[in-house]
N, C-alpha and C. Protein backbone atom coordinates (compact mmCIF):
# COMPACT_ATOMS: atom_id res chain seq x y z
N UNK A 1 0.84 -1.18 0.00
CA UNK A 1 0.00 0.00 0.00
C UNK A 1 0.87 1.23 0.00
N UNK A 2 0.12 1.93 -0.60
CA UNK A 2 1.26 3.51 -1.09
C UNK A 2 1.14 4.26 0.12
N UNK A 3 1.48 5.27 0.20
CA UNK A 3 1.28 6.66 1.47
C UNK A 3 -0.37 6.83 1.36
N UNK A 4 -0.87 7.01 0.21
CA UNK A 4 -2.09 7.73 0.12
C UNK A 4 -3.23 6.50 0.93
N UNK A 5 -2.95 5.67 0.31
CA UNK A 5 -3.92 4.09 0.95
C UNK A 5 -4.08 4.12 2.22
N UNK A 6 -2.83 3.78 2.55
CA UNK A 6 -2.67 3.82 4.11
C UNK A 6 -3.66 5.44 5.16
N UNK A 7 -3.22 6.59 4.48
CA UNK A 7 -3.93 7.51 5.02
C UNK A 7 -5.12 7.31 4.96
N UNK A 8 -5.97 7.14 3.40
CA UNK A 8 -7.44 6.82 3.15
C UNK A 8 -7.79 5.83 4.72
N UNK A 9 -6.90 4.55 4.52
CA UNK A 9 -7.53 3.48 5.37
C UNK A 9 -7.83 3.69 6.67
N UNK A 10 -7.21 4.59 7.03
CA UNK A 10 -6.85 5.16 8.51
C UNK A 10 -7.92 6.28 8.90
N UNK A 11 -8.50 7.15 8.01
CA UNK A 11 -9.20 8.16 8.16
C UNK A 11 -10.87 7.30 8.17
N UNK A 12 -11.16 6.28 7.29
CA UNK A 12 -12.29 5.61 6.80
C UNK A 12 -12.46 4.62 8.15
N UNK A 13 -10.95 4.54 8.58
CA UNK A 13 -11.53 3.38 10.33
C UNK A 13 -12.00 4.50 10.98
N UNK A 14 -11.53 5.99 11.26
CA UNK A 14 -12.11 7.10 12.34
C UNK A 14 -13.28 6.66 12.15
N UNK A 15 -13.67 7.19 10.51
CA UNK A 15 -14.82 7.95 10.77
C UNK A 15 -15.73 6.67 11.14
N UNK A 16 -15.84 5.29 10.72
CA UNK A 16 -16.55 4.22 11.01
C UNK A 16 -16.65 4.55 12.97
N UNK A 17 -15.60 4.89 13.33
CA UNK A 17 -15.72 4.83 14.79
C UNK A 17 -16.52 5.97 15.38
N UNK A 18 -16.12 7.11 14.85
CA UNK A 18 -16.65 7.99 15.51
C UNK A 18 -18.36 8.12 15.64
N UNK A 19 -18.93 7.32 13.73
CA UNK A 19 -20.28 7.35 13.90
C UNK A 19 -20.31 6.45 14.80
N UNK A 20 -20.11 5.27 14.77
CA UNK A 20 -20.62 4.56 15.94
C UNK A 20 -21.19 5.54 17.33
N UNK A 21 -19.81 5.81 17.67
CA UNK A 21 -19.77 6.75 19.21
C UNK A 21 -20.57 8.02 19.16
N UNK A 22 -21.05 8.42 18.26
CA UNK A 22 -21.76 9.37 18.14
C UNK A 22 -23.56 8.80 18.62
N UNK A 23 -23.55 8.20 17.75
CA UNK A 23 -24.78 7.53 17.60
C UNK A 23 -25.18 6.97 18.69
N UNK A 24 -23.93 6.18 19.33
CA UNK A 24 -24.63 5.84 21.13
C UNK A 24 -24.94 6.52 21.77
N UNK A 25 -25.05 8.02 21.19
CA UNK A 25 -25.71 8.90 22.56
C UNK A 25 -27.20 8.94 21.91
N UNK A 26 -27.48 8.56 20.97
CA UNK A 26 -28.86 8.68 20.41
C UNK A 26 -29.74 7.71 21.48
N UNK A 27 -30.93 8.94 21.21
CA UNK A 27 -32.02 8.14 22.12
C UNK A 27 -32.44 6.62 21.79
N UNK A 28 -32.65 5.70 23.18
CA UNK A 28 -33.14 4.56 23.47
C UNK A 28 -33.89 4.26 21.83
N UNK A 29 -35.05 4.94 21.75
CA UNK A 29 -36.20 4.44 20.89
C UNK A 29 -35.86 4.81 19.36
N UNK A 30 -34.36 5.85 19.04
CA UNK A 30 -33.94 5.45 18.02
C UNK A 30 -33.10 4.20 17.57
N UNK A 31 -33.34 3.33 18.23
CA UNK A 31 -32.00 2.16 17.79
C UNK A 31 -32.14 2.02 16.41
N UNK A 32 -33.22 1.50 16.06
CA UNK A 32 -33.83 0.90 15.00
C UNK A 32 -33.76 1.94 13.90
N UNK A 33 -33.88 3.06 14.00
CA UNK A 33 -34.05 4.29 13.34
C UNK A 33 -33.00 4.87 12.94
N UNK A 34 -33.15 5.59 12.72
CA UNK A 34 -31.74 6.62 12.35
C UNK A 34 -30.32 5.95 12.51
N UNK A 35 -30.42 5.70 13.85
CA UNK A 35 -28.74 4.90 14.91
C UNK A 35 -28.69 4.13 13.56
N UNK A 36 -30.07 2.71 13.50
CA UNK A 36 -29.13 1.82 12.31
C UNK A 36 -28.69 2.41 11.12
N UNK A 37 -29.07 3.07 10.53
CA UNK A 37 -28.93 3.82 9.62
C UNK A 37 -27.56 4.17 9.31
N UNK A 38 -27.36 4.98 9.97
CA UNK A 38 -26.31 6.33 10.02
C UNK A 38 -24.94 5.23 10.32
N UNK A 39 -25.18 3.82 11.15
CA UNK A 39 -24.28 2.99 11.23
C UNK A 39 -24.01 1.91 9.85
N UNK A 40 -25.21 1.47 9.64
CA UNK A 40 -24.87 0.96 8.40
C UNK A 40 -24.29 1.62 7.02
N UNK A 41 -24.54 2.89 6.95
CA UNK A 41 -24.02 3.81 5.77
C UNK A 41 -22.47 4.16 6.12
N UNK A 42 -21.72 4.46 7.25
CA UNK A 42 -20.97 4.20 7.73
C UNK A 42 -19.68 3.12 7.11
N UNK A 43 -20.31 2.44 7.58
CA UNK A 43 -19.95 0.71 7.48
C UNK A 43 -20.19 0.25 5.76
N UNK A 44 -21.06 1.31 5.13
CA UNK A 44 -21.29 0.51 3.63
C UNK A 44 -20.34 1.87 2.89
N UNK A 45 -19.76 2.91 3.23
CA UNK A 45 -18.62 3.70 2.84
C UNK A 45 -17.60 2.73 2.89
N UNK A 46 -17.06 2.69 3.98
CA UNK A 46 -16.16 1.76 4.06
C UNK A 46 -15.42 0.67 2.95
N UNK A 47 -16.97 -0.44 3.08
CA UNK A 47 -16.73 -1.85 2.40
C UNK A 47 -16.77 -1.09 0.32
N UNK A 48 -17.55 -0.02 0.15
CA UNK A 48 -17.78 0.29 -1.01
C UNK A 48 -16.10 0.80 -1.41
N UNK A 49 -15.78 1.59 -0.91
CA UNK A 49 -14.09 1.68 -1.13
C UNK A 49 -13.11 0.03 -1.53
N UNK A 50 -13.40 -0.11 -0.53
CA UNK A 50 -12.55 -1.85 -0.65
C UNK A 50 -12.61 -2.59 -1.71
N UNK A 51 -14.35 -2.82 -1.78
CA UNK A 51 -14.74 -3.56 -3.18
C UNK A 51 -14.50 -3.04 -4.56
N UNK A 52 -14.31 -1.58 -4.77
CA UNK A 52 -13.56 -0.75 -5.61
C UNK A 52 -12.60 -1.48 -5.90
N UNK A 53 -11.42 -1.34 -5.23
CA UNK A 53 -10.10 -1.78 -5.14
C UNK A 53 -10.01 -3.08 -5.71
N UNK A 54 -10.71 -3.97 -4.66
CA UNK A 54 -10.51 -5.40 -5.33
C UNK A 54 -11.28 -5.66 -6.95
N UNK A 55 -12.39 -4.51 -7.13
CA UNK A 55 -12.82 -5.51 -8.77
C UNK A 55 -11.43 -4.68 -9.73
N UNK A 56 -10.71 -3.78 -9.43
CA UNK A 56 -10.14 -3.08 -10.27
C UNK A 56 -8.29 -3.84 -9.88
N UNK A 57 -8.26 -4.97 -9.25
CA UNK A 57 -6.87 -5.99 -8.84
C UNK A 57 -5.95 -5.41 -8.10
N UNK A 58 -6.54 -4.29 -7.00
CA UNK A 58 -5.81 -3.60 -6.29
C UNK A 58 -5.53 -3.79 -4.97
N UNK A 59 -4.69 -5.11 -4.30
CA UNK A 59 -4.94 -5.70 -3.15
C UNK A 59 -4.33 -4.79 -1.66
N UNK A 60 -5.71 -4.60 -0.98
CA UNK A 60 -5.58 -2.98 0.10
C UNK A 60 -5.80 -4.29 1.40
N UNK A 61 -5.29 -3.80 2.49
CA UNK A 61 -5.51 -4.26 3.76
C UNK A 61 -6.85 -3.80 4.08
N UNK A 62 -7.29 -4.84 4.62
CA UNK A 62 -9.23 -5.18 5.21
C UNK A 62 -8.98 -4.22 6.43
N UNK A 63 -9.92 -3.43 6.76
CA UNK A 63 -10.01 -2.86 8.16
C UNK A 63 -10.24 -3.83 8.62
């Protein structure tokens, strides 16, 4: 992995974390709501980068 990869990979684990931690302060009766949401889009940034990489034979370290 080049300089740039490594930075991307590193910035794309924050932000996966930070929504998380954000989102646990969301109210009880949003779990289902928004919380999943905002976590799964999160989490589907992420994997959508990766799968990039791999259909185009570009082998990146898995968060």
């Amino acid at each position: 992995m080049n300089e740039y990869q490594t930075t991307l990979k590193k910035k794309m684990d924050e932000f996966a974390h930070v929504v998380y931690r954000v989102t646990r302060k969301f109210p009880k009766d949003e779990v289902y709501g928004i919380t999943s949401q905002l976590r799964r889009a999160s989490v589907s940034i992420v994997l959508n980068y990766i799968e990039g990489f791999v259909i185009n034979g570009i082998n990146i370290l898995v968060l």
